[in-house]
ModelCIF file with pLDDT and N, C-alpha, C, O atoms, coordinates in Angstrom:
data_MODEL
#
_entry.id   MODEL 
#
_entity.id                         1 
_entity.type                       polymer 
_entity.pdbx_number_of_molecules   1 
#
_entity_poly.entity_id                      1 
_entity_poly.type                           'polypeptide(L)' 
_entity_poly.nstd_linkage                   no 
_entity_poly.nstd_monomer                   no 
_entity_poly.pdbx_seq_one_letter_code       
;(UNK)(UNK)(UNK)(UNK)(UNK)(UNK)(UNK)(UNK)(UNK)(UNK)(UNK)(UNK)(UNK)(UNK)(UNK)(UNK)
(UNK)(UNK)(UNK)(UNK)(UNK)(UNK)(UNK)(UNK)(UNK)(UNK)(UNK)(UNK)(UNK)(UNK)(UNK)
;
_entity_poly.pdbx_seq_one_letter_code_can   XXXXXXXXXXXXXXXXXXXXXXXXXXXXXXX 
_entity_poly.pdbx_strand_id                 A 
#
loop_
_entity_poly_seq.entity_id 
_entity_poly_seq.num 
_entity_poly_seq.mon_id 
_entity_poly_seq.hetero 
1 1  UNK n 
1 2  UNK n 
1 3  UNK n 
1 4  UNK n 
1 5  UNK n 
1 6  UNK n 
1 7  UNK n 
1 8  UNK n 
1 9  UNK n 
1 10 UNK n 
1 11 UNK n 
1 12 UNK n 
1 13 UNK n 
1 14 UNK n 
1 15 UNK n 
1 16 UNK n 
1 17 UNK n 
1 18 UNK n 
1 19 UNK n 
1 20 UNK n 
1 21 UNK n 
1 22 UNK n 
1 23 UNK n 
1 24 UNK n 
1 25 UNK n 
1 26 UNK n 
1 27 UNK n 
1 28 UNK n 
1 29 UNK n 
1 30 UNK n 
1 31 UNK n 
#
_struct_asym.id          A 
_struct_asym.entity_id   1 
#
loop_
_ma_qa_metric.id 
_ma_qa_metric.mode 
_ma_qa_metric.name 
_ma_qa_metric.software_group_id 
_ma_qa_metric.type 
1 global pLDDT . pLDDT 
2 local  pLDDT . pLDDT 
#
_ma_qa_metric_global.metric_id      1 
_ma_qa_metric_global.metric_value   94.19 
_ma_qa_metric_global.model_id       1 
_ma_qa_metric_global.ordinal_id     1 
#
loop_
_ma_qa_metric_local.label_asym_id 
_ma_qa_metric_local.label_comp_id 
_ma_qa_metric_local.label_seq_id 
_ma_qa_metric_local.metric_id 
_ma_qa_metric_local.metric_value 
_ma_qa_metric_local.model_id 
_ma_qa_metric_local.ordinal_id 
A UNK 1  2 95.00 1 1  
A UNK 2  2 93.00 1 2  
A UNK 3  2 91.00 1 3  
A UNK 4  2 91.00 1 4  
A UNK 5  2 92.00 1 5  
A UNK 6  2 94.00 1 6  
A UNK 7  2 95.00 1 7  
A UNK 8  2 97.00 1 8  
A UNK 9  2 96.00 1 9  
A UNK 10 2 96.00 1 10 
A UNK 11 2 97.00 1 11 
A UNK 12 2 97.00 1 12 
A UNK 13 2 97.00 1 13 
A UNK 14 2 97.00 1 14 
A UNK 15 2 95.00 1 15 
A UNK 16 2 87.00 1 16 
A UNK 17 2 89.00 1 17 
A UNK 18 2 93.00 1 18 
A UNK 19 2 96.00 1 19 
A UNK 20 2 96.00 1 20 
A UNK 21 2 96.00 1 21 
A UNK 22 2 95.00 1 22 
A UNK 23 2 95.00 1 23 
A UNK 24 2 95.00 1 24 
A UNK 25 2 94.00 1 25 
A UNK 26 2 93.00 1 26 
A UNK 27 2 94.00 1 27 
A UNK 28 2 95.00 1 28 
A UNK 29 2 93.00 1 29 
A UNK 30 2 92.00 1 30 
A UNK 31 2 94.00 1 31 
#
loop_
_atom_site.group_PDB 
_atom_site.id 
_atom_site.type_symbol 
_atom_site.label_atom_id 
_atom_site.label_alt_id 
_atom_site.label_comp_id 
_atom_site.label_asym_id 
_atom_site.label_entity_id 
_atom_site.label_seq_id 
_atom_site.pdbx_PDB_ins_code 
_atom_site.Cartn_x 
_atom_site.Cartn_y 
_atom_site.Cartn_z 
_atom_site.occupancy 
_atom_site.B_iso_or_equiv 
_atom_site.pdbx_formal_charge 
_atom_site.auth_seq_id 
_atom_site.auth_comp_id 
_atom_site.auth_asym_id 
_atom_site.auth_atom_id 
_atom_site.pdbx_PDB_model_num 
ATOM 1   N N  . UNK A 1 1  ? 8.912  -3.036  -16.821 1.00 95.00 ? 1  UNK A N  1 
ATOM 2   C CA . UNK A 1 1  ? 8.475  -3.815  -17.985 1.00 95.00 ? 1  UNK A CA 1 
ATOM 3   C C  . UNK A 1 1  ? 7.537  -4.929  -17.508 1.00 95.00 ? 1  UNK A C  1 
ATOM 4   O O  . UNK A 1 1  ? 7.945  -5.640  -16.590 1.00 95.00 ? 1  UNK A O  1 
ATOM 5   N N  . UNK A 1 2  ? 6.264  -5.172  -18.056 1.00 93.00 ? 2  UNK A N  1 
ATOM 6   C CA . UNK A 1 2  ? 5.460  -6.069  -17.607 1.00 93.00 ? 2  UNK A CA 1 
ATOM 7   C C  . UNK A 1 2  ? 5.710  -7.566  -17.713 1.00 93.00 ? 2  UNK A C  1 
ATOM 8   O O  . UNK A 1 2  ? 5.822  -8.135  -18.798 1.00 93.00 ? 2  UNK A O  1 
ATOM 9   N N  . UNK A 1 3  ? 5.791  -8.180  -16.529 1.00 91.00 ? 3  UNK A N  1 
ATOM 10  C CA . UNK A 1 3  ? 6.432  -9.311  -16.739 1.00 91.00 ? 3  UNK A CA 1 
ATOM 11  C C  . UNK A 1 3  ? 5.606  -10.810 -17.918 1.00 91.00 ? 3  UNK A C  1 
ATOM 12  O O  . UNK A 1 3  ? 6.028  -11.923 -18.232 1.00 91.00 ? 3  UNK A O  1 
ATOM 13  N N  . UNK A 1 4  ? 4.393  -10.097 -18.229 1.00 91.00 ? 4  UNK A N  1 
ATOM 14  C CA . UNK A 1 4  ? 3.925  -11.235 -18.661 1.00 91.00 ? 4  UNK A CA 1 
ATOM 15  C C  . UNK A 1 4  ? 4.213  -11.094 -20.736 1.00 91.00 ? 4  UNK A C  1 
ATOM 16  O O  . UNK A 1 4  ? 4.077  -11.870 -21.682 1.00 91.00 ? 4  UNK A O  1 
ATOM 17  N N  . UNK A 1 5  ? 4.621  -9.748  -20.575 1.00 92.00 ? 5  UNK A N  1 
ATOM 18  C CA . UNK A 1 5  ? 5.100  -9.347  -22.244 1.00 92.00 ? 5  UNK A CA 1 
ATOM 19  C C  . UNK A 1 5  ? 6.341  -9.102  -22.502 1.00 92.00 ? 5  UNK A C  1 
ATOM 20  O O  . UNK A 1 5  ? 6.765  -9.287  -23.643 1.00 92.00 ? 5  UNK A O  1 
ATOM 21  N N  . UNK A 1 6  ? 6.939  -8.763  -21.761 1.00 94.00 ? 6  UNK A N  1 
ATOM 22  C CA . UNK A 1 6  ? 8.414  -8.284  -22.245 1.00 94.00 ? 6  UNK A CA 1 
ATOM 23  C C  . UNK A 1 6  ? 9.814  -8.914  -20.845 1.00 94.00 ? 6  UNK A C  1 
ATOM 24  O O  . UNK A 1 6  ? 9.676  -9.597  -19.831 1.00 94.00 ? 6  UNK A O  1 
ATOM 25  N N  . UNK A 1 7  ? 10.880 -8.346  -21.397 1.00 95.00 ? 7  UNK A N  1 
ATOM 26  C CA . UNK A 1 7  ? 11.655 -9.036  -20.314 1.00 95.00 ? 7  UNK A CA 1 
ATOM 27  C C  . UNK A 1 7  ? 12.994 -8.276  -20.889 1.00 95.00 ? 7  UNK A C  1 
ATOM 28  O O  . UNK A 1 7  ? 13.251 -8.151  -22.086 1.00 95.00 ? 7  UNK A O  1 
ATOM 29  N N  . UNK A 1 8  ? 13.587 -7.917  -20.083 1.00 97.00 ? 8  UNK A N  1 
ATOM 30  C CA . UNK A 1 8  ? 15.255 -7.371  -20.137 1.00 97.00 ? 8  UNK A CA 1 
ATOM 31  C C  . UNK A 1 8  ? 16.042 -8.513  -20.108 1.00 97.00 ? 8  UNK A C  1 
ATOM 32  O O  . UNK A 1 8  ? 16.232 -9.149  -19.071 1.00 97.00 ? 8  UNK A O  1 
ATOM 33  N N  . UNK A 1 9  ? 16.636 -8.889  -21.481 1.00 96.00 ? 9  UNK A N  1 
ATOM 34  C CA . UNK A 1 9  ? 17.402 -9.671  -22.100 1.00 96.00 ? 9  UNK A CA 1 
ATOM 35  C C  . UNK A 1 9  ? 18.579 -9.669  -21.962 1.00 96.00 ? 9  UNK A C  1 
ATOM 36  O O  . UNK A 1 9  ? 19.071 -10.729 -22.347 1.00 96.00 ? 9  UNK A O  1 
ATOM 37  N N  . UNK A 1 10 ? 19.599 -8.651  -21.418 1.00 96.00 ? 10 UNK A N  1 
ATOM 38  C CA . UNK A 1 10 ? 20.797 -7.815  -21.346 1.00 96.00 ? 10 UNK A CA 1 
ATOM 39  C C  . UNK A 1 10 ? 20.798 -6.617  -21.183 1.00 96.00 ? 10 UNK A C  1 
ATOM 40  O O  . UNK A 1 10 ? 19.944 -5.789  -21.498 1.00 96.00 ? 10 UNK A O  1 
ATOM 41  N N  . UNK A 1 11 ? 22.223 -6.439  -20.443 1.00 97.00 ? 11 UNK A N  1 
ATOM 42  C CA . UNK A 1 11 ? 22.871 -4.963  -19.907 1.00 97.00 ? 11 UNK A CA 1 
ATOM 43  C C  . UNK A 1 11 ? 22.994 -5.329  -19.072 1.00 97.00 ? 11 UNK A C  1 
ATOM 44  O O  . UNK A 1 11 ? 22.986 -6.518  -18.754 1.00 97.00 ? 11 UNK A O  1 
ATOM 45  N N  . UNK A 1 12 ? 23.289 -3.605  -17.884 1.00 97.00 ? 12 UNK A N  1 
ATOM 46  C CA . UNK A 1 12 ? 23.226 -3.227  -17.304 1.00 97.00 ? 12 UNK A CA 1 
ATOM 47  C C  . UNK A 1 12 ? 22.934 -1.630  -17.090 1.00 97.00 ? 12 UNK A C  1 
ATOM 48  O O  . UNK A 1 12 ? 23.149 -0.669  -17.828 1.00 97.00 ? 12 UNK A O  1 
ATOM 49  N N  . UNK A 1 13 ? 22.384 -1.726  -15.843 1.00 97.00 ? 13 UNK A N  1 
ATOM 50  C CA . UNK A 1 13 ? 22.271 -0.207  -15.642 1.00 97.00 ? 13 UNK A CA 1 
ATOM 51  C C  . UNK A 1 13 ? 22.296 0.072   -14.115 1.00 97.00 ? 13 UNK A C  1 
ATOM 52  O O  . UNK A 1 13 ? 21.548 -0.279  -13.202 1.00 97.00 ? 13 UNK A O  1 
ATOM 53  N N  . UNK A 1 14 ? 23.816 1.094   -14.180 1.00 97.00 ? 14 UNK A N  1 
ATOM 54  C CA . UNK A 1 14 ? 24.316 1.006   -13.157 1.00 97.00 ? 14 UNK A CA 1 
ATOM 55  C C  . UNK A 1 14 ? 23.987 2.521   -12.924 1.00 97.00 ? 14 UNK A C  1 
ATOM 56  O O  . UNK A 1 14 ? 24.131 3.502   -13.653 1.00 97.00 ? 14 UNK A O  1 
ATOM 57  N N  . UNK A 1 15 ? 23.381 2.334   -11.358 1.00 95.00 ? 15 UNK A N  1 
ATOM 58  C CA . UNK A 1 15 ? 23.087 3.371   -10.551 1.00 95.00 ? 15 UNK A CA 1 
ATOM 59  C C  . UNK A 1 15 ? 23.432 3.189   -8.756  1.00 95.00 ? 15 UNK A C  1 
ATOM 60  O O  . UNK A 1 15 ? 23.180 2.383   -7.861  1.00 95.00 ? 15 UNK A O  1 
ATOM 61  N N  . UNK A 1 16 ? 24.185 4.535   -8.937  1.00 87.00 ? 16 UNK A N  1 
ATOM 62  C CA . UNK A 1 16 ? 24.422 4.219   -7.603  1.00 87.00 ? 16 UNK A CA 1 
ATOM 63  C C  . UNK A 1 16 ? 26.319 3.271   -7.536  1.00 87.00 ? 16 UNK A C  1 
ATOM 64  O O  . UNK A 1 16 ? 26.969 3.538   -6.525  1.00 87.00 ? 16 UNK A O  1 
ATOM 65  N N  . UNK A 1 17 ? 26.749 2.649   -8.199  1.00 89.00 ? 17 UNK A N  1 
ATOM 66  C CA . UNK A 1 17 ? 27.877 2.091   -8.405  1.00 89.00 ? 17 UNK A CA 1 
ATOM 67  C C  . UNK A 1 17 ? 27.115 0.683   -8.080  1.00 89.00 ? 17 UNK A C  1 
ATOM 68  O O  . UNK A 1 17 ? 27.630 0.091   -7.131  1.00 89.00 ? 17 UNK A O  1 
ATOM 69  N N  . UNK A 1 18 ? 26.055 0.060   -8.638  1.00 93.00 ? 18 UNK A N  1 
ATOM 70  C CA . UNK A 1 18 ? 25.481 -0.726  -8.304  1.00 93.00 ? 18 UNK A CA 1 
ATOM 71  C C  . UNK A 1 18 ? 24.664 -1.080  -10.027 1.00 93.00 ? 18 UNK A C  1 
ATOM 72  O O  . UNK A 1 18 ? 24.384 -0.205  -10.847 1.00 93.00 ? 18 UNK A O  1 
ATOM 73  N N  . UNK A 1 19 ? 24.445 -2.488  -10.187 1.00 96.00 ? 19 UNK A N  1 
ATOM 74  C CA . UNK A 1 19 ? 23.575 -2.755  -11.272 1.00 96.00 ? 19 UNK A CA 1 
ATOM 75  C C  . UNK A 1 19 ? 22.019 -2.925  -10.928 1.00 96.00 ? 19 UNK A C  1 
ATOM 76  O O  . UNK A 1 19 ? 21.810 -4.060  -10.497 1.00 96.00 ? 19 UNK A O  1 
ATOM 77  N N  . UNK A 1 20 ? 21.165 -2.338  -10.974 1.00 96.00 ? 20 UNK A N  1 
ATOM 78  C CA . UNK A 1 20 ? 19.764 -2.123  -10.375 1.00 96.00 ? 20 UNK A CA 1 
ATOM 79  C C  . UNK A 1 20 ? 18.819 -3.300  -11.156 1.00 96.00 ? 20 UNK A C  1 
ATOM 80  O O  . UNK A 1 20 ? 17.620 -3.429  -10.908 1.00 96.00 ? 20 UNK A O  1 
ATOM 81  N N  . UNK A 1 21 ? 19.650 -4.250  -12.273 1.00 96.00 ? 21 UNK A N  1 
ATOM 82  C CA . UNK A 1 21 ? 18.888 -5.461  -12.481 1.00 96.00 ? 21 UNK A CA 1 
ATOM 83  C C  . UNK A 1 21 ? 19.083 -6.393  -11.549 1.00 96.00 ? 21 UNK A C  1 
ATOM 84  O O  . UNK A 1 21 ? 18.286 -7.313  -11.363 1.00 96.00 ? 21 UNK A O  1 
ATOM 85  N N  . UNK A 1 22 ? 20.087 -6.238  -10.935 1.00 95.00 ? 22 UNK A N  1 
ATOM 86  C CA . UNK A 1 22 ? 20.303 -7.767  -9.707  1.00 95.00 ? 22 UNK A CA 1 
ATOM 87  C C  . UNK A 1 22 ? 20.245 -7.159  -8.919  1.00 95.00 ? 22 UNK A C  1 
ATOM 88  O O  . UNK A 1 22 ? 21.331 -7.296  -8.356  1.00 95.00 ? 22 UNK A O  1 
ATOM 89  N N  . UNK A 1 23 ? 19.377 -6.125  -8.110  1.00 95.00 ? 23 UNK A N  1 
ATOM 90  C CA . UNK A 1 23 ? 19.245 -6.367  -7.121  1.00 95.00 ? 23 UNK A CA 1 
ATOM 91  C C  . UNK A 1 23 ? 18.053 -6.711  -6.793  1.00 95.00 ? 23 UNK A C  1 
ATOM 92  O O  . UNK A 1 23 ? 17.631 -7.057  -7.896  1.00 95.00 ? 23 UNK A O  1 
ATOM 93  N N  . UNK A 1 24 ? 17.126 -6.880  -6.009  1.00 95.00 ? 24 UNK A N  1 
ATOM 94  C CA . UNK A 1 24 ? 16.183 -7.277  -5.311  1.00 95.00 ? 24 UNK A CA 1 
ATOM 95  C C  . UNK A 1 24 ? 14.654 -6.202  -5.611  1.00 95.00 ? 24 UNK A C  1 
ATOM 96  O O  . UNK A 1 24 ? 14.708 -4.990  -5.824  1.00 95.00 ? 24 UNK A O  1 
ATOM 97  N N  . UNK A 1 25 ? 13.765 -6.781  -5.570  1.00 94.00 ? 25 UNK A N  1 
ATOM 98  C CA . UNK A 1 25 ? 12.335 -5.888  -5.728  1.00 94.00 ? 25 UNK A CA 1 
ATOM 99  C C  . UNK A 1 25 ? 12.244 -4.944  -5.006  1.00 94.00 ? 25 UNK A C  1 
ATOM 100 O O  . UNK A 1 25 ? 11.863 -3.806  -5.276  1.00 94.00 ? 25 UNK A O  1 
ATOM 101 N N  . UNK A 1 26 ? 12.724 -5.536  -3.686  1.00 93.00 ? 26 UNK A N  1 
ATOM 102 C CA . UNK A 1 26 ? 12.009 -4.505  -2.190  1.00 93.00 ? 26 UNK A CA 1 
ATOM 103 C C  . UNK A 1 26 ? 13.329 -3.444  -2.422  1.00 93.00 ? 26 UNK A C  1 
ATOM 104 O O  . UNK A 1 26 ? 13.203 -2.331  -1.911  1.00 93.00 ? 26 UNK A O  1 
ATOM 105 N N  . UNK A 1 27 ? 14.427 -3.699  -3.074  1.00 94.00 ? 27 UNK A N  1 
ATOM 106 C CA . UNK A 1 27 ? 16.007 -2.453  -3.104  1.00 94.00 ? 27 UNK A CA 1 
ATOM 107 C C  . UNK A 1 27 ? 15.316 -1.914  -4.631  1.00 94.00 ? 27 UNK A C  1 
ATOM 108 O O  . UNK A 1 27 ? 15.657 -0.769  -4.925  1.00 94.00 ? 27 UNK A O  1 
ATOM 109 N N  . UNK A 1 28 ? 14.587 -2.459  -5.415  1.00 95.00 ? 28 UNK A N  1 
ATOM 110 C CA . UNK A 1 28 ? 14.014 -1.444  -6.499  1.00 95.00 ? 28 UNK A CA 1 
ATOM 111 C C  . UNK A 1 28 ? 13.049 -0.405  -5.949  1.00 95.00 ? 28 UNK A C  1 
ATOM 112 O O  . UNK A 1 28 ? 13.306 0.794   -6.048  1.00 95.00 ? 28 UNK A O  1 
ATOM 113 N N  . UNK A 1 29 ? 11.871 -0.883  -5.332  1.00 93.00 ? 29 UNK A N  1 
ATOM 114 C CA . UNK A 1 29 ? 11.334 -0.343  -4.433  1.00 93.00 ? 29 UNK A CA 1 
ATOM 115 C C  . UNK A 1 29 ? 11.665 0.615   -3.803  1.00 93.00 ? 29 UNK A C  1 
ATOM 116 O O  . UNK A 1 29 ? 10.910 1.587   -3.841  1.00 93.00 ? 29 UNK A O  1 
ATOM 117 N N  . UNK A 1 30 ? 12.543 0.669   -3.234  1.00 92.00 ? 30 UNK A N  1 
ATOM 118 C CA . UNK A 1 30 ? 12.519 1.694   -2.109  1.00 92.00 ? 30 UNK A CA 1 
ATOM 119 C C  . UNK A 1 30 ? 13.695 3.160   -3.322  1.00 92.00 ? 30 UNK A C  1 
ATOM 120 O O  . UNK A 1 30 ? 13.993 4.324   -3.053  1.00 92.00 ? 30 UNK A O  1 
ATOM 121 N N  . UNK A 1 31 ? 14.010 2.310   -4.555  1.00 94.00 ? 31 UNK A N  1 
ATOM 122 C CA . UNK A 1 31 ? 14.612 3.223   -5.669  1.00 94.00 ? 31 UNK A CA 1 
ATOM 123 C C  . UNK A 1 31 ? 13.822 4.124   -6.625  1.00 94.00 ? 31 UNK A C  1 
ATOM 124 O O  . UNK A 1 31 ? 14.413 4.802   -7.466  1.00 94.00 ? 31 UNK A O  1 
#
């Protein structure tokens, strides 16, 4: 989602047994 228009307000979305909003750019990255 482009950060200068939109923004994830809530959830989660769990992949991996993991929530892939908190983790890190470079651990999205390499996802």
């Amino acid at each position: 989602i482009p950060k200068t228009t939109g923004k994830i307000v809530a959830g989660e979305i769990i992949y991996n047994g993991k929530d892939s909003l908190k983790i890190s750019e470079k651990e999205m990255r390499s996802i």
